[in-house]
PDB file of N, CA and C in Angstrom:
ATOM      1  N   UNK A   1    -108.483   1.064 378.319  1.00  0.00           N
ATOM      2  CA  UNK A   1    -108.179  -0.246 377.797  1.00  0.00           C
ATOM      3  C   UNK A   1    -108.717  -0.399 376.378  1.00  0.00           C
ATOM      4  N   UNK A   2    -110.279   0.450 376.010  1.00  0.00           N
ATOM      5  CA  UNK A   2    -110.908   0.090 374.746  1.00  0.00           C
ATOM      6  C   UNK A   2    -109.639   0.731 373.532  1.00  0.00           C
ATOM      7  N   UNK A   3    -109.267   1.678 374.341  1.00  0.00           N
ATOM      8  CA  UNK A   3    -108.443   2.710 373.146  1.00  0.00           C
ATOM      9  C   UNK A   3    -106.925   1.774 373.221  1.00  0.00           C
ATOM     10  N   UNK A   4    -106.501   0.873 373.792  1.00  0.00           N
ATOM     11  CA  UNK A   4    -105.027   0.187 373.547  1.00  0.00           C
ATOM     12  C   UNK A   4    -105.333  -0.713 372.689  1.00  0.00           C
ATOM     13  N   UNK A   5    -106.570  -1.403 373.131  1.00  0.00           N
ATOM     14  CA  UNK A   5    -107.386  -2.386 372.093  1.00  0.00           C
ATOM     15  C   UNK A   5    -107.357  -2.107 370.615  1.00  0.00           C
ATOM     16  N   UNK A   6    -108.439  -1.009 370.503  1.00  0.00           N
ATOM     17  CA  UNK A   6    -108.063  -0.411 369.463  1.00  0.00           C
ATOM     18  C   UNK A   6    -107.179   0.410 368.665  1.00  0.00           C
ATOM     19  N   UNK A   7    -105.975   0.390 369.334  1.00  0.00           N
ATOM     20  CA  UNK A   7    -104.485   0.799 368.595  1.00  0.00           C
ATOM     21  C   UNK A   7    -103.973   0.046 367.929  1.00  0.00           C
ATOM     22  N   UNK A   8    -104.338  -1.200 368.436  1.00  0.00           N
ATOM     23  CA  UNK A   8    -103.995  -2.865 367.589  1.00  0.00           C
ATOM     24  C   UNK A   8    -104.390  -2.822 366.129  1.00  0.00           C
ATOM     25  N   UNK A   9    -103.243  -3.248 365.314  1.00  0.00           N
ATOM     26  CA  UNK A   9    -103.737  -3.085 363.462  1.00  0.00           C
ATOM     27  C   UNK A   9    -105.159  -3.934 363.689  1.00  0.00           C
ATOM     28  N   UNK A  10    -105.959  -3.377 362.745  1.00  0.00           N
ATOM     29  CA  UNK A  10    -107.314  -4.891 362.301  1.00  0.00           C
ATOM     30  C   UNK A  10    -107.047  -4.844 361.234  1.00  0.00           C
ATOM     31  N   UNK A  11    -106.200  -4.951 360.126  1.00  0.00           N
ATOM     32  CA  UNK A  11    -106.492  -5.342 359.037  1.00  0.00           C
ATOM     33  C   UNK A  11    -106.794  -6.847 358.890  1.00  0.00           C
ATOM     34  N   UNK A  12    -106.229  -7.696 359.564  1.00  0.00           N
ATOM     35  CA  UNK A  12    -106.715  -9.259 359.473  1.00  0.00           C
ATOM     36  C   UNK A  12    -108.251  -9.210 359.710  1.00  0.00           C
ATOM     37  N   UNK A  13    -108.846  -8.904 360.522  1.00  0.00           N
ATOM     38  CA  UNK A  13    -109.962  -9.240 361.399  1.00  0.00           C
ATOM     39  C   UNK A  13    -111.018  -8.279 360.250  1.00  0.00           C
ATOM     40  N   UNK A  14    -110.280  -7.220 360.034  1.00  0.00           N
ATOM     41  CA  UNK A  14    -112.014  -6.413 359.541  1.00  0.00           C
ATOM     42  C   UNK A  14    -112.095  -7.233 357.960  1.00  0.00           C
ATOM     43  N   UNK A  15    -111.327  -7.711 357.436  1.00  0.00           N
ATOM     44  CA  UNK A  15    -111.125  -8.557 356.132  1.00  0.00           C
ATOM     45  C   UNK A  15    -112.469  -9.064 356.178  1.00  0.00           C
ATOM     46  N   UNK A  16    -112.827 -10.271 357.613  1.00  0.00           N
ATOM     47  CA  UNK A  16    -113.971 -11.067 357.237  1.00  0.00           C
ATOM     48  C   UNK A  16    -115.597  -9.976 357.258  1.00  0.00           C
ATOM     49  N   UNK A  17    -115.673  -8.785 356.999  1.00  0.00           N
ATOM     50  CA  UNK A  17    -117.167  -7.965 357.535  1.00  0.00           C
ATOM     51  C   UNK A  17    -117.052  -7.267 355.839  1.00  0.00           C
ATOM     52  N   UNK A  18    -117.848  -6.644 356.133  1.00  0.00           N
ATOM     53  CA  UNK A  18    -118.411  -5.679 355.167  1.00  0.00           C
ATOM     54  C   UNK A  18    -117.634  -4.169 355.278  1.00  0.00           C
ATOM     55  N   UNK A  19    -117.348  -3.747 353.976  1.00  0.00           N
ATOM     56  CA  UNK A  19    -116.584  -2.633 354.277  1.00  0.00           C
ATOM     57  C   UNK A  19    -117.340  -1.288 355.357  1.00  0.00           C
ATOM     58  N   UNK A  20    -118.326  -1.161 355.100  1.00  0.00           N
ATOM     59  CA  UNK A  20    -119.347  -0.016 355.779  1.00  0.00           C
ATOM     60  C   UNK A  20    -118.818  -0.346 357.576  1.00  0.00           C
ATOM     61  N   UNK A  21    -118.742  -1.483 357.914  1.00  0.00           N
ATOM     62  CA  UNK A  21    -118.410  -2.064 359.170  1.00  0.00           C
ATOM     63  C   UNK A  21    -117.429  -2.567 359.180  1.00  0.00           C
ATOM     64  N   UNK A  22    -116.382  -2.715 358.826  1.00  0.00           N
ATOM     65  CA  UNK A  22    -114.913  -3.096 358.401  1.00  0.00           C
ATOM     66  C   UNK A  22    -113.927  -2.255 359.353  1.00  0.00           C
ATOM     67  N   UNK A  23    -113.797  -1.098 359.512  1.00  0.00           N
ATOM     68  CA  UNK A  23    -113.458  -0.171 360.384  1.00  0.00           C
ATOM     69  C   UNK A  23    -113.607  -0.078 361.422  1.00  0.00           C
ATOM     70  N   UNK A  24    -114.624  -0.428 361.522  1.00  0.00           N
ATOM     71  CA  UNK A  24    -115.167  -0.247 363.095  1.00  0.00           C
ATOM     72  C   UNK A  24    -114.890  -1.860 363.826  1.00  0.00           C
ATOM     73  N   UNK A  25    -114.474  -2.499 363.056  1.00  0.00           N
ATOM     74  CA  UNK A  25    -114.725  -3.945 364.008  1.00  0.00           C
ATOM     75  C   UNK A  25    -112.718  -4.233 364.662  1.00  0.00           C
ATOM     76  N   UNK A  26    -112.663  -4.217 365.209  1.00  0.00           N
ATOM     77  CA  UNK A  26    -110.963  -4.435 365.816  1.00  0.00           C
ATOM     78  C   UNK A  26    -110.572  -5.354 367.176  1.00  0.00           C
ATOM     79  N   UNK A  27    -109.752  -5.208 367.478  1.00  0.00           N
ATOM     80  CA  UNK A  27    -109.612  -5.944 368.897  1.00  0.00           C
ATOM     81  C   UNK A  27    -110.168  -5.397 369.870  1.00  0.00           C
ATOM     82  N   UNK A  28    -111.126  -3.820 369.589  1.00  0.00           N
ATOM     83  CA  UNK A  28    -111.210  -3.728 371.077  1.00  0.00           C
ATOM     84  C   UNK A  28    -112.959  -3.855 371.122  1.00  0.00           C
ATOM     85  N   UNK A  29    -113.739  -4.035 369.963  1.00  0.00           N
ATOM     86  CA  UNK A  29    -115.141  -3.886 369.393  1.00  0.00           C
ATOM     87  C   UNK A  29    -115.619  -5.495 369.356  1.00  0.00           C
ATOM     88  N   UNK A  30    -114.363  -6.586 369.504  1.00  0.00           N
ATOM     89  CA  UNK A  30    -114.747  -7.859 369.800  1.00  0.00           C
ATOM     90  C   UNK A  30    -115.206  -8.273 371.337  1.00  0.00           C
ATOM     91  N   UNK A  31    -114.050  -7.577 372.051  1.00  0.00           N
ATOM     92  CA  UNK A  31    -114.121  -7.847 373.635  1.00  0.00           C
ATOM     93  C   UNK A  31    -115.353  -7.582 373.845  1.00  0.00           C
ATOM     94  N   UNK A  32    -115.892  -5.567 373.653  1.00  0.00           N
ATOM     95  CA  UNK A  32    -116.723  -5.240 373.829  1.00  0.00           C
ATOM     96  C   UNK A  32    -118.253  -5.624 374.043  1.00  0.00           C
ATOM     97  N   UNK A  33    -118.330  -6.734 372.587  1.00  0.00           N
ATOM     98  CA  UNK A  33    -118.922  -7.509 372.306  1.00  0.00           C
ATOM     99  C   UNK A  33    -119.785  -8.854 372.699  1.00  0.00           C
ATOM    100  N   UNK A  34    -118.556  -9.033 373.933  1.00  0.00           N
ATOM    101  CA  UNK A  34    -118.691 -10.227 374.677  1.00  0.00           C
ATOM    102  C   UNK A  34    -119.008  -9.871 375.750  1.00  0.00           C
ATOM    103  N   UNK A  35    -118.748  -8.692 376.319  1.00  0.00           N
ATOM    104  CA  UNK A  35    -119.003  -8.004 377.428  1.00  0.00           C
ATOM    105  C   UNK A  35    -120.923  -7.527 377.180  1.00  0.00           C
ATOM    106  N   UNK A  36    -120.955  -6.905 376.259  1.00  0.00           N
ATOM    107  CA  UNK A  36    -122.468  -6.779 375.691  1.00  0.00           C
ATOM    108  C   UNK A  36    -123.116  -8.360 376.253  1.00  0.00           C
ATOM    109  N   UNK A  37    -122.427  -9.110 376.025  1.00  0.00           N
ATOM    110  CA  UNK A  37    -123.306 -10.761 376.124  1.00  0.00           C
ATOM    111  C   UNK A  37    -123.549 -11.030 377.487  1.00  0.00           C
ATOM    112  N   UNK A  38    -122.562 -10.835 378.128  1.00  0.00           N
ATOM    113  CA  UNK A  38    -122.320 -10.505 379.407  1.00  0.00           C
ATOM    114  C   UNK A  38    -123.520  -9.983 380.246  1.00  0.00           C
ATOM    115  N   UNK A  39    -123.450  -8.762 379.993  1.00  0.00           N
ATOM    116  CA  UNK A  39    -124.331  -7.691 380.541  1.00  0.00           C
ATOM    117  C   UNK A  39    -125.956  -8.275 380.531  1.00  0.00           C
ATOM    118  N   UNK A  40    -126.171  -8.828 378.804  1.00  0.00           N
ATOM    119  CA  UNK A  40    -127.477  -8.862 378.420  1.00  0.00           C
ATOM    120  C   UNK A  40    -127.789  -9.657 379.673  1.00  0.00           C
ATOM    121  N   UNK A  41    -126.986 -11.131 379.303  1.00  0.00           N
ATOM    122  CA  UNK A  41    -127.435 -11.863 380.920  1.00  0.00           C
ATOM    123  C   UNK A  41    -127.939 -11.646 382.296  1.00  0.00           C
ATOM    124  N   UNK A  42    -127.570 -10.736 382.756  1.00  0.00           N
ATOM    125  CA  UNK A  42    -127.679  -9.909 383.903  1.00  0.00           C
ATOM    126  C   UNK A  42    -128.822  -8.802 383.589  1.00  0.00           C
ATOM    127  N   UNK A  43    -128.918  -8.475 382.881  1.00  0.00           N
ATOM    128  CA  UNK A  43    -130.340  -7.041 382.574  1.00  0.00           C
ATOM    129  C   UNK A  43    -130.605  -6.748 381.383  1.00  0.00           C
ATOM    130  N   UNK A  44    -131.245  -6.095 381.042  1.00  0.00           N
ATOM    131  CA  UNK A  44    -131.743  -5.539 379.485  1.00  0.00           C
ATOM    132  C   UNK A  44    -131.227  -3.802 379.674  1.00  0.00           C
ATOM    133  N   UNK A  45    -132.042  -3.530 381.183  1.00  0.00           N
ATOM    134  CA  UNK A  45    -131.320  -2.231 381.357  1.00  0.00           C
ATOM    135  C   UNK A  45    -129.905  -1.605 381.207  1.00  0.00           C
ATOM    136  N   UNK A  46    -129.131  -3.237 382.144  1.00  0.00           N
ATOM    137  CA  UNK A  46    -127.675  -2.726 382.334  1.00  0.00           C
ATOM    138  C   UNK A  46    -127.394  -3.342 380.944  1.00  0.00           C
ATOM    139  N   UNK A  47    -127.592  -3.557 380.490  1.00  0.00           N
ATOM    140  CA  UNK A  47    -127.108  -3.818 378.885  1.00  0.00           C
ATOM    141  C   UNK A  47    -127.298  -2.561 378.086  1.00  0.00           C
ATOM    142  N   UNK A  48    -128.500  -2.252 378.132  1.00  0.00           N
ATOM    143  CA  UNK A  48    -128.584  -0.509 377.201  1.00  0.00           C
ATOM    144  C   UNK A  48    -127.869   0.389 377.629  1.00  0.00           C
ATOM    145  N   UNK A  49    -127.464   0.537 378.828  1.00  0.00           N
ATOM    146  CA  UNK A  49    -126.208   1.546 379.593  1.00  0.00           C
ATOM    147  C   UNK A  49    -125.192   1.002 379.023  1.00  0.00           C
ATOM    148  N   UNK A  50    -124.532  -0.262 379.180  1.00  0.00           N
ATOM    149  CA  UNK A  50    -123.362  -0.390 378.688  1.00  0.00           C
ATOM    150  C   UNK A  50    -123.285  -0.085 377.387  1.00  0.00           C
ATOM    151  N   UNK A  51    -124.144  -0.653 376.634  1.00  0.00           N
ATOM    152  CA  UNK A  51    -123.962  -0.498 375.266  1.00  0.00           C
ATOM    153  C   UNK A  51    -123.900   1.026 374.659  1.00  0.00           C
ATOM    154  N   UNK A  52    -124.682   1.685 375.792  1.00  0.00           N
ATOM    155  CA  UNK A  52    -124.680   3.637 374.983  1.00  0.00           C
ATOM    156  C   UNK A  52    -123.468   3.713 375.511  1.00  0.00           C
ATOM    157  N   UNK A  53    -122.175   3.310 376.263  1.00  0.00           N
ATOM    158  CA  UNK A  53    -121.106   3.568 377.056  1.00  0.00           C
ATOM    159  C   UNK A  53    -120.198   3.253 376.275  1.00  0.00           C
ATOM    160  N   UNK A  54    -120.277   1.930 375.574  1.00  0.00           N
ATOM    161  CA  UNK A  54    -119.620   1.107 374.261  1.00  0.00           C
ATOM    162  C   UNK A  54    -119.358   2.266 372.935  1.00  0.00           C
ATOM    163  N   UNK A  55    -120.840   2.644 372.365  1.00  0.00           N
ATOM    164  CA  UNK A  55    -121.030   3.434 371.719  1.00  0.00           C
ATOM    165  C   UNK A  55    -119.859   4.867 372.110  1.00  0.00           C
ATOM    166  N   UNK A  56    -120.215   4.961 372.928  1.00  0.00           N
ATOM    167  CA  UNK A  56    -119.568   6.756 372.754  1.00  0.00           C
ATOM    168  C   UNK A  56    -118.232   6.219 373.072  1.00  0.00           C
ATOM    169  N   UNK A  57    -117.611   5.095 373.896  1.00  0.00           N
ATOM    170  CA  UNK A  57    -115.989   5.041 373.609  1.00  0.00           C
ATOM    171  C   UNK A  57    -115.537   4.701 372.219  1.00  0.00           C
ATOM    172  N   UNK A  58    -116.408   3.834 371.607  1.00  0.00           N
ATOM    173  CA  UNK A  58    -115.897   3.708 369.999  1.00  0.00           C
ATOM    174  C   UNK A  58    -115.875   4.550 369.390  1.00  0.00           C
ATOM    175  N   UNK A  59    -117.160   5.904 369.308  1.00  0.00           N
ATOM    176  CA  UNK A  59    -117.234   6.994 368.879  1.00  0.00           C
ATOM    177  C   UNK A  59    -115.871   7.785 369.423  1.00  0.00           C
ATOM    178  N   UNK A  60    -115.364   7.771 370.890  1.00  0.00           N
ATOM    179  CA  UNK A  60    -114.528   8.809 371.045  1.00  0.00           C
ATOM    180  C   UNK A  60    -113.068   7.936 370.707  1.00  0.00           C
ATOM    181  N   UNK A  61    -112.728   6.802 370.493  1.00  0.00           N
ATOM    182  CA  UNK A  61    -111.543   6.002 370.250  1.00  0.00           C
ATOM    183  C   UNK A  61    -111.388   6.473 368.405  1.00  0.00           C
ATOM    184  N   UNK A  62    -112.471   6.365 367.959  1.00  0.00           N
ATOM    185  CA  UNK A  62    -112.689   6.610 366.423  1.00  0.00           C
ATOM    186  C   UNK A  62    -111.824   7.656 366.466  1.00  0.00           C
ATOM    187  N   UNK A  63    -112.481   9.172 366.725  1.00  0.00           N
ATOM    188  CA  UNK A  63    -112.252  10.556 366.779  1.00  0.00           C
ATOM    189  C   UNK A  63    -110.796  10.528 366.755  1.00  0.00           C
ATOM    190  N   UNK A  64    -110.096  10.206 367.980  1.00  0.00           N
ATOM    191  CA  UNK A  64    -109.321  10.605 368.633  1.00  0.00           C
ATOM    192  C   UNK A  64    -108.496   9.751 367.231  1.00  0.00           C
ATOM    193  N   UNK A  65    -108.333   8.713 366.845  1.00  0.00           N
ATOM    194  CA  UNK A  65    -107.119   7.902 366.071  1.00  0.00           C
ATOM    195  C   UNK A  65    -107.558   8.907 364.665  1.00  0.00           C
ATOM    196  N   UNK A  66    -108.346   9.486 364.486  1.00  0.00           N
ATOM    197  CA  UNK A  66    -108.612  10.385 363.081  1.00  0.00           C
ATOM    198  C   UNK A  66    -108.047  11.564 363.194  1.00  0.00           C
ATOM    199  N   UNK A  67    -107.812  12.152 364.438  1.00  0.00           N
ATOM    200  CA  UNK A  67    -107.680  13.398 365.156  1.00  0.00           C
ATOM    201  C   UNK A  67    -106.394  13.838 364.832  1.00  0.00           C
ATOM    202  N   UNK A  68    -105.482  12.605 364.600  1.00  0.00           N
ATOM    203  CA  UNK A  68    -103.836  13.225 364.509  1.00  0.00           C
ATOM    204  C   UNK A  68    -103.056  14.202 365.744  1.00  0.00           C
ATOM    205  N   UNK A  69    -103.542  14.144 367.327  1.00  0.00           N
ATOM    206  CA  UNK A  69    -103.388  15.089 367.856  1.00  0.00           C
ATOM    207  C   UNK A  69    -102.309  14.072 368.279  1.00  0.00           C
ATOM    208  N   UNK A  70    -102.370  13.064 368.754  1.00  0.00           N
ATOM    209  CA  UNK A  70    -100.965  12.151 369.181  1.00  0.00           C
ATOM    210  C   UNK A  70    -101.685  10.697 368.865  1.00  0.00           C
ATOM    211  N   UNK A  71    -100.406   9.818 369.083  1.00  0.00           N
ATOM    212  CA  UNK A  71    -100.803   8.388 368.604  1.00  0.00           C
ATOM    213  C   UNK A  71    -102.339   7.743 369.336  1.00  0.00           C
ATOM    214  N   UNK A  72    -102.983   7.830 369.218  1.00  0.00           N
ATOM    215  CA  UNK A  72    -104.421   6.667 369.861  1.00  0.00           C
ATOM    216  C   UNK A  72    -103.692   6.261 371.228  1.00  0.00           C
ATOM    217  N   UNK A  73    -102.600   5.407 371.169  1.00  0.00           N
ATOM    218  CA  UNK A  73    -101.726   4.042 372.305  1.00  0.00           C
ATOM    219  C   UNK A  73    -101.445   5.106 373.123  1.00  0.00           C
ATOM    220  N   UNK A  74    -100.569   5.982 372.749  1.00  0.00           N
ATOM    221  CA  UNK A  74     -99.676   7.022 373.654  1.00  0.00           C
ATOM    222  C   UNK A  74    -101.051   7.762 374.505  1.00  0.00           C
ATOM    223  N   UNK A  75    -102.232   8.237 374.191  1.00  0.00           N
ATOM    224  CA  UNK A  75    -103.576   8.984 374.557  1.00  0.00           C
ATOM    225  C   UNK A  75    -103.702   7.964 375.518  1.00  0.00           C
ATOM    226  N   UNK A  76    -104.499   6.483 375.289  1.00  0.00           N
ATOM    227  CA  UNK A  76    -104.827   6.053 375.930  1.00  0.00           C
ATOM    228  C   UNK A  76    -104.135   5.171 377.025  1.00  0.00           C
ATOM    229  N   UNK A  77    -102.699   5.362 376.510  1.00  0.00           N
ATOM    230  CA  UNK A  77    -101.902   4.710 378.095  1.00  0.00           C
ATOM    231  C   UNK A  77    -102.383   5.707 379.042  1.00  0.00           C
ATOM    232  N   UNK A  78    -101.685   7.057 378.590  1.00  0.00           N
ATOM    233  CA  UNK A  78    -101.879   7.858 379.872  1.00  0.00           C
ATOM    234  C   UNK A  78    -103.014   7.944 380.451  1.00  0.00           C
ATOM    235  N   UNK A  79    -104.516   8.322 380.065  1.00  0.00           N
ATOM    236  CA  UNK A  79    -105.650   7.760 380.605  1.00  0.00           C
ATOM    237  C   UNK A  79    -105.600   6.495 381.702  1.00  0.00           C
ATOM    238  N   UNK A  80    -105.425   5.688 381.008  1.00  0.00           N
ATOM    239  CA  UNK A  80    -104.944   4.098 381.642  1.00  0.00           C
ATOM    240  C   UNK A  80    -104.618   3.988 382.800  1.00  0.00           C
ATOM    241  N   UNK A  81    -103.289   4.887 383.023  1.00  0.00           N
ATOM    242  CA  UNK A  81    -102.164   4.942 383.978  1.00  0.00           C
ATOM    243  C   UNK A  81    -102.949   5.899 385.246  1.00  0.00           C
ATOM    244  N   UNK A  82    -103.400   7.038 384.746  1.00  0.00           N
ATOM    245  CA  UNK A  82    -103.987   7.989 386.154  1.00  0.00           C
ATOM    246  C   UNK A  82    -105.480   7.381 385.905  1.00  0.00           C
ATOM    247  N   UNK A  83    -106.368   6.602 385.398  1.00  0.00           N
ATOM    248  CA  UNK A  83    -107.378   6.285 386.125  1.00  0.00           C
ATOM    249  C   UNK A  83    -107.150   4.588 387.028  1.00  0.00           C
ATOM    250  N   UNK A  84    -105.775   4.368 386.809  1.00  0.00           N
ATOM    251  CA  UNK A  84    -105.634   2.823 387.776  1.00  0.00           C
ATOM    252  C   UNK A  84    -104.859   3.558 388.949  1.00  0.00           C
ATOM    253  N   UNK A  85    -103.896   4.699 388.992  1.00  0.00           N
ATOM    254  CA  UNK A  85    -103.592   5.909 390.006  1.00  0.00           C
ATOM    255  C   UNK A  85    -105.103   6.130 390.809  1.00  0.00           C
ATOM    256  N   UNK A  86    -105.831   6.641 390.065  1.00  0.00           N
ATOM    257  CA  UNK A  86    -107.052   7.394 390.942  1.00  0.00           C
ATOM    258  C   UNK A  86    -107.776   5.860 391.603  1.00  0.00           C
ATOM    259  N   UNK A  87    -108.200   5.270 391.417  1.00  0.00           N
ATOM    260  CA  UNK A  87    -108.829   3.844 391.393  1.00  0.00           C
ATOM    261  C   UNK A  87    -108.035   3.437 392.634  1.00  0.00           C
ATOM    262  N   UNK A  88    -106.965   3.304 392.616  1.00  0.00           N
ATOM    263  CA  UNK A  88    -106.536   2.177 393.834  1.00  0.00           C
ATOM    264  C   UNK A  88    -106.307   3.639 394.899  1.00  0.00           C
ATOM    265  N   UNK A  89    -106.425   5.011 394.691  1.00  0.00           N
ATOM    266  CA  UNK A  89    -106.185   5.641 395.752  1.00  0.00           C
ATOM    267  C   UNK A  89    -107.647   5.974 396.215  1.00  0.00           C
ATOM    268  N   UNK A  90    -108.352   5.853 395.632  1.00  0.00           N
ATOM    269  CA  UNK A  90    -110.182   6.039 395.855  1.00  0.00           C
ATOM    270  C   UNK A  90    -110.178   4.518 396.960  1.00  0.00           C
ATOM    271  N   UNK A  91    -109.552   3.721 396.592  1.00  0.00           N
ATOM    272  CA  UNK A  91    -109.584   2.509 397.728  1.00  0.00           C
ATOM    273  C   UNK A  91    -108.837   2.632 398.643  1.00  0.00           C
ATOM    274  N   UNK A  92    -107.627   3.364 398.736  1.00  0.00           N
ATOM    275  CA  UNK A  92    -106.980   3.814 399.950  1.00  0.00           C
ATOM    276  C   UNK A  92    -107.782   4.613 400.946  1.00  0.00           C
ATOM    277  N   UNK A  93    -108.676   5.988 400.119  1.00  0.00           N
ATOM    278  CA  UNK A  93    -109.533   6.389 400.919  1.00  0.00           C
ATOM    279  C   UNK A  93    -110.500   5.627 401.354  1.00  0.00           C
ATOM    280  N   UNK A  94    -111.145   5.084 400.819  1.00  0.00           N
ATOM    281  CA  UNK A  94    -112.108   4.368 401.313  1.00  0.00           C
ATOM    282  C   UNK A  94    -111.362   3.445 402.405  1.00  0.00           C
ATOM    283  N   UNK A  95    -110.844   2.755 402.253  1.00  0.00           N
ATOM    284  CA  UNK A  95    -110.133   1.949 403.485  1.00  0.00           C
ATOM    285  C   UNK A  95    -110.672   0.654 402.989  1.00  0.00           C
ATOM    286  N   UNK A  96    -110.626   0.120 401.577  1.00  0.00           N
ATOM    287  CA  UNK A  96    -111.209  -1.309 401.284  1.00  0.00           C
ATOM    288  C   UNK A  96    -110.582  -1.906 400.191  1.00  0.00           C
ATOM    289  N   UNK A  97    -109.950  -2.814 400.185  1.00  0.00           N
ATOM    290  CA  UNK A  97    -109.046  -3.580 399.122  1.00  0.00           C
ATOM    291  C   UNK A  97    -110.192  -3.901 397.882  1.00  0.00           C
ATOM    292  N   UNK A  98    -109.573  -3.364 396.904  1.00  0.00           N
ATOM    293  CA  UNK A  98    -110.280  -3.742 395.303  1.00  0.00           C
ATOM    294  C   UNK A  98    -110.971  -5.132 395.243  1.00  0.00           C
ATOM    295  N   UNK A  99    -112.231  -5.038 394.798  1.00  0.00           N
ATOM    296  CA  UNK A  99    -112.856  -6.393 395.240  1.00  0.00           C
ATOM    297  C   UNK A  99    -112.482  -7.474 394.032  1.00  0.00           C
ATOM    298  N   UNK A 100    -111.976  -6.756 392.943  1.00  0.00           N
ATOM    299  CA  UNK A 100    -111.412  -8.069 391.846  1.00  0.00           C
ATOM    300  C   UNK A 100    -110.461  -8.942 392.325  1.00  0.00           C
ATOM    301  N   UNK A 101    -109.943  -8.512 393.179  1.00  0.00           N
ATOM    302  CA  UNK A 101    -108.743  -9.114 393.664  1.00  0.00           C
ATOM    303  C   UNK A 101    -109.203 -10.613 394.243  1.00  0.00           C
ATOM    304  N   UNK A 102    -110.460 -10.092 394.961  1.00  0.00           N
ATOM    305  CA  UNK A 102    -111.165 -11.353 395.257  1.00  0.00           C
ATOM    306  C   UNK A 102    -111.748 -12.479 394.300  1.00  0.00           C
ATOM    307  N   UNK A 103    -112.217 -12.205 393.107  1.00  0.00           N
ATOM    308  CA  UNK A 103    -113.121 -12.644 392.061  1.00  0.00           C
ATOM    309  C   UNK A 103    -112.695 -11.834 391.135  1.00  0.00           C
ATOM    310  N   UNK A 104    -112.441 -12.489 390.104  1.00  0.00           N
ATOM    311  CA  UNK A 104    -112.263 -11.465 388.907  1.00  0.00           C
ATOM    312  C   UNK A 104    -113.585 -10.958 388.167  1.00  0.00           C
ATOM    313  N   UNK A 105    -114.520 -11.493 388.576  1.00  0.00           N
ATOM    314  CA  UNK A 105    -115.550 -11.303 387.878  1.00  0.00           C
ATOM    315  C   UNK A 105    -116.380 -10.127 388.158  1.00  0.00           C
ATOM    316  N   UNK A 106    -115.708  -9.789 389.171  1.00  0.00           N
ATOM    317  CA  UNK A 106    -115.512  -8.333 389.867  1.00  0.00           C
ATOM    318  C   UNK A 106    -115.270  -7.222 388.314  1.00  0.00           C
ATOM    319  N   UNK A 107    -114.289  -7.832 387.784  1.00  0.00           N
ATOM    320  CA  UNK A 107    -113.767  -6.429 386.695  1.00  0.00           C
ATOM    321  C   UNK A 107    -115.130  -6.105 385.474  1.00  0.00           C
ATOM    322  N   UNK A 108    -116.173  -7.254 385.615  1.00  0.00           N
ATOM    323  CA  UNK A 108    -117.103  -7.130 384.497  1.00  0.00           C
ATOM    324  C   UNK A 108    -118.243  -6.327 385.517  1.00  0.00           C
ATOM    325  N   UNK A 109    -118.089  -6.304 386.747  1.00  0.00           N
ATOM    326  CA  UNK A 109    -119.333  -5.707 387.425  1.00  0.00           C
ATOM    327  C   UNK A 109    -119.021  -4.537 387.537  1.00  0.00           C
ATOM    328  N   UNK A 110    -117.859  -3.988 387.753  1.00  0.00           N
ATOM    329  CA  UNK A 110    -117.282  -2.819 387.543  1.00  0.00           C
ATOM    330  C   UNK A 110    -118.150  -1.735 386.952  1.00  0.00           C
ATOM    331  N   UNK A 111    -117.236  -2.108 385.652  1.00  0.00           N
ATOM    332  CA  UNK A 111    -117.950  -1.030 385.056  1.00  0.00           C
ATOM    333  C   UNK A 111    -119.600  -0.426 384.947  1.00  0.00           C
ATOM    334  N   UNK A 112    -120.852  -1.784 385.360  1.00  0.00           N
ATOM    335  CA  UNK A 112    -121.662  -1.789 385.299  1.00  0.00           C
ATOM    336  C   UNK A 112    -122.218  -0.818 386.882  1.00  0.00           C
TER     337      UNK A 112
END
């Protein structure tokens, strides 16, 4: 999802920062962001995990759109597509319906 995020132009958005950080700030480094706020609420710990987790997807979303190996969007659909494949069949095995379904607030505990 961070890498569809960040396939999105930022030229509007990185306008208002500093060039050194201009690049790095996009649609998917805002969410992120809020999710960081998120987290802090809940722990200091699970906040430093997320945030080194944040870190290396921006680091590997960076790479990959510099990389020229295929479009960023096209990379990260397919990712997208077989880890929501693996995900709902990891719940088939298990024998337990996805708990967001219940609470969405489920999708922020997730990852944590």
């Amino acid at each position: 999802m961070i890498g569809l995020l960040w396939s999105i132009s930022n030229g509007y958005i990185s306008q208002f920062f500093p060039a050194q950080i201009g690049e790095w700030v996009n649609f998917a480094t805002l969410p992120m962001a809020f999710g960081l706020i998120f987290y802090l609420r809940l722990s200091v710990v699970m906040f430093l995990g997320i945030l080194a987790v944040c870190l290396a997807c921006s680091w590997g979303n960076h790479a990959l759109a510099q990389s020229g190996l295929a479009p960023l969007w096209a990379i990260s659909l397919g990712i997208f597509v077989v880890a929501w494949i693996e995900q709902f069949y990891g719940h088939k095995v298990e024998g337990k319906k996805p708990s967001f379904l219940k609470d969405v607030q489920f999708l922020m505990i997730g990852p944590a």
